[in-house]
Protein backbone atom coordinates (compact mmCIF):
# COMPACT_ATOMS: atom_id res chain seq x y z
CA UNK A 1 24.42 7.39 -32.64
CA UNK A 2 20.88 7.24 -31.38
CA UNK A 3 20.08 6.44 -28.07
CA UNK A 4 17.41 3.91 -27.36
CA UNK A 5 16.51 5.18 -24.30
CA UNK A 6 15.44 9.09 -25.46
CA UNK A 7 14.25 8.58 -29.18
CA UNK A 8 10.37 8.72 -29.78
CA UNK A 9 9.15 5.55 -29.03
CA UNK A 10 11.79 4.36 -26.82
CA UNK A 11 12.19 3.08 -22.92
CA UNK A 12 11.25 6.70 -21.78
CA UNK A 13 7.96 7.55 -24.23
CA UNK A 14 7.00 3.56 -23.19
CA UNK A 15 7.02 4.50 -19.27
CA UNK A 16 6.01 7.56 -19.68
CA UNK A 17 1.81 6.76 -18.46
CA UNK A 18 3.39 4.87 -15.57
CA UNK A 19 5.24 7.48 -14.39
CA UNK A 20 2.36 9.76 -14.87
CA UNK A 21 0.65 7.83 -12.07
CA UNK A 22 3.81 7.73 -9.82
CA UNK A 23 3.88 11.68 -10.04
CA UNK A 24 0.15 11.27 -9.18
CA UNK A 25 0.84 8.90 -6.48
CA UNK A 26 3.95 10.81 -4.84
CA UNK A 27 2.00 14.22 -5.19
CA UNK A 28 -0.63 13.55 -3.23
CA UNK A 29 1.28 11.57 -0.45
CA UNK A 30 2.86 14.71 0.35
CA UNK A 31 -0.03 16.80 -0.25
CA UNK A 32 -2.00 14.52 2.30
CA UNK A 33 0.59 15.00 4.72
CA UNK A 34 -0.21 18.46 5.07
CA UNK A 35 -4.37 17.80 5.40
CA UNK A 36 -3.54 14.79 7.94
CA UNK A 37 -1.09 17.37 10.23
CA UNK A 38 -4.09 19.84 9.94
CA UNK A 39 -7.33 17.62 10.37
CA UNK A 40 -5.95 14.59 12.54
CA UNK A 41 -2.69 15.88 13.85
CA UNK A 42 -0.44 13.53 12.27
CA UNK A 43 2.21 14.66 12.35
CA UNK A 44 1.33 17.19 14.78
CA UNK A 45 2.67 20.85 14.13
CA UNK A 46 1.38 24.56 14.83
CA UNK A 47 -1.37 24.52 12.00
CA UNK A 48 -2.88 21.16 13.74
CA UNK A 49 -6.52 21.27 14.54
CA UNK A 50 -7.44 24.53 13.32
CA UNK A 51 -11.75 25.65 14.67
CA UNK A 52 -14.19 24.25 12.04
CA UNK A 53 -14.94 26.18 8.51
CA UNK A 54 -11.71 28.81 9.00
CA UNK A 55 -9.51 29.24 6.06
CA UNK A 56 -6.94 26.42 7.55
CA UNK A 57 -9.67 23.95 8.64
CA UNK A 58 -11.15 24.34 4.95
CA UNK A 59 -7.74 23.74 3.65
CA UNK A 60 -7.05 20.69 5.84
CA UNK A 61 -10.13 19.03 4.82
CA UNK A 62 -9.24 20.00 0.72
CA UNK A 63 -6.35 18.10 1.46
CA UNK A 64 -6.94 15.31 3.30
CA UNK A 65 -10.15 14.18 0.93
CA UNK A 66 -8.78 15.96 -2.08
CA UNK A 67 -5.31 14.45 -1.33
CA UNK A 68 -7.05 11.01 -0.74
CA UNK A 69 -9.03 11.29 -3.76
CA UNK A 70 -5.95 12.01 -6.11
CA UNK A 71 -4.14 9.37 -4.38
CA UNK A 72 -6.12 6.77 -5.85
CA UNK A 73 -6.94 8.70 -8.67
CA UNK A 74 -10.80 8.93 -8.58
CA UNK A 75 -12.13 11.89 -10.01
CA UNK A 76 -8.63 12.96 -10.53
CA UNK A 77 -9.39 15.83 -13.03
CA UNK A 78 -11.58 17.82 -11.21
CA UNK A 79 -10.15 16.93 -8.36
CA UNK A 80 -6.70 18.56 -9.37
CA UNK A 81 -8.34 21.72 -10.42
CA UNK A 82 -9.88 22.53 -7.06
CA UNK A 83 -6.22 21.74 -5.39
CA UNK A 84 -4.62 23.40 -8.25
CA UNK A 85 -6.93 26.44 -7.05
CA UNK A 86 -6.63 26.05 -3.08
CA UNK A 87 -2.77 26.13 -3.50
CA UNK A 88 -3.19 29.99 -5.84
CA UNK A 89 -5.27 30.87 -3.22
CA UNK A 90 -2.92 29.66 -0.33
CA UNK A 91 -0.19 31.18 -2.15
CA UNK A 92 -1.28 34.56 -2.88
CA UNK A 93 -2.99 34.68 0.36
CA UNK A 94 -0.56 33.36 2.83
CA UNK A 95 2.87 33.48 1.44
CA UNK A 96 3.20 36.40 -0.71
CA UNK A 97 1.92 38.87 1.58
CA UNK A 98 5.52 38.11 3.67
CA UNK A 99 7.72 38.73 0.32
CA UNK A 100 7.56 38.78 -3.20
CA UNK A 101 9.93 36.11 -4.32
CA UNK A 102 9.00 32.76 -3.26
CA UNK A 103 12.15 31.45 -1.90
CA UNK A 104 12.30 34.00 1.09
CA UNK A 105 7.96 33.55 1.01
CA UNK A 106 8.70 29.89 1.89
CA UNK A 107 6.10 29.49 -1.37
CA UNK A 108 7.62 26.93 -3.36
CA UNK A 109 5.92 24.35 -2.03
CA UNK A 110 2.44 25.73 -2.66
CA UNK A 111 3.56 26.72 -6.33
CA UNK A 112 4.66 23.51 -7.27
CA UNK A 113 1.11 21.60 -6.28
CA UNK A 114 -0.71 24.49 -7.97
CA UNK A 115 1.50 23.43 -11.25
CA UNK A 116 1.37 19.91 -10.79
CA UNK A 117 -2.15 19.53 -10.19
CA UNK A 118 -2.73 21.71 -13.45
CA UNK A 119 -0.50 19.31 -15.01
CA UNK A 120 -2.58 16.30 -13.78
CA UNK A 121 -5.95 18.22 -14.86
CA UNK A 122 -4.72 18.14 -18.76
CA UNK A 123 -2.49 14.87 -18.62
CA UNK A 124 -4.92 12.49 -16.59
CA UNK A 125 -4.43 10.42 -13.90
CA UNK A 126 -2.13 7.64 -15.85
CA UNK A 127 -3.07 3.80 -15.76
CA UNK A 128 -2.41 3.30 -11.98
CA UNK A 129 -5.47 4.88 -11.08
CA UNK A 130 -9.75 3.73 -9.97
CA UNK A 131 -10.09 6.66 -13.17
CA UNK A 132 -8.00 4.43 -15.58
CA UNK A 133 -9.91 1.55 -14.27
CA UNK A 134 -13.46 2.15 -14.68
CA UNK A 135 -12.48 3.27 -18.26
CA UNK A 136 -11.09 -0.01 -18.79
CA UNK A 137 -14.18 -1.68 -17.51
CA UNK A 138 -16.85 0.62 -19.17
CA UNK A 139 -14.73 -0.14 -22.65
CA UNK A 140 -15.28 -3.74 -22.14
CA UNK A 141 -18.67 -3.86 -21.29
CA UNK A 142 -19.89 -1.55 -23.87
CA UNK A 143 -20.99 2.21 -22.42
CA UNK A 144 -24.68 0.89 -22.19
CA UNK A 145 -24.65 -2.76 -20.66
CA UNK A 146 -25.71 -1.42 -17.49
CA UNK A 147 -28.37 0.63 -18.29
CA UNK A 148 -29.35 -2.26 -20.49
CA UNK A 149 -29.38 -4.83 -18.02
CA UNK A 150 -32.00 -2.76 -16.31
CA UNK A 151 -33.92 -2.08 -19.27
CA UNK A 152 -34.62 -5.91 -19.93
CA UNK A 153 -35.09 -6.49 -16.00
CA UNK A 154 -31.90 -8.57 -16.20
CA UNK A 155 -29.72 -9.17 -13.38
CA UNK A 156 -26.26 -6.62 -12.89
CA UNK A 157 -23.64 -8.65 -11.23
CA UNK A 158 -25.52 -11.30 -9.19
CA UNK A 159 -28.05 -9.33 -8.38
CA UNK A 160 -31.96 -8.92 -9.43
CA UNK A 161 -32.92 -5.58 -10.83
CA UNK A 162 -36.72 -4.50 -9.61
CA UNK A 163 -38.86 -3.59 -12.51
């Protein structure tokens, strides 16, 4: 007996691009949290308001617009793949120095991001995303309509177009 729910083209391989986003979505709500506590101090911890350009202030600010940024999933690829670096670097910097396996290194955390950003830099961003949007809207109106619209001194949403 088959069940509808796991074989190919069932309920899970049909949700699978939404749930692609939620991962997206979830990920970088708790990856914000971290460049919020840092940057703006909410919620306010022992890494909040680190000086300008040190290793944690550069870190806070990767997350806070990098988290933002994956969030809602503009420039989502190479967003990821910076994050997906930052949290190697954070890793091998700050947690394995204590202890090589990560559950006494307290490095779980940063492994995870690093392997769910690198996820998100092959997978996409999924349909819930400004990404998935503008590639809906450049489909529609053709990859040159733009570009053409200024070409013929046309008009681009309302507005005149200076030759």
């Amino acid at each position: 007996m088959q069940n509808p729910m796991f074989e190919e083209g069932g309920w899970c391989d049909r949700w699978s691009p939404t749930f692609l986003s939620v991962l997206r979505i979830m990920t970088a709500l708790l990856f914000l949290s971290h460049g919020t506590s840092k940057i703006l101090g909410v919620p306010l911890s022992t890494a909040s308001f680190p000086p300008p350009w040190t290793q944690f202030w550069v870190a806070g600010m990767l997350e806070l617009i990098g988290g933002t940024l994956l969030l809602i999933g503009l420039f989502t690829r190479p967003t990821a793949f910076i994050l997906a670096g930052e949290m190697a670097v954070a890793y091998w910097l700050v947690h394995a120095p204590d202890n090589f396996w990560p559950a006494l290194n307290r490095g779980e955390t940063a492994i995870l991001f690093c392997f769910i950003f690198l996820y998100t830099v092959f997978a996409g961003p999924g349909p819930w995303s400004v990404d998935a949007w503008l590639r809906r809207r450049r489909a529609e109106e053709g990859p040159d309509s733009y570009y053409e619209g200024l070409r013929r001194g046309g008009t681009h949403h309302g507005a005149r177009v200076a030759e």
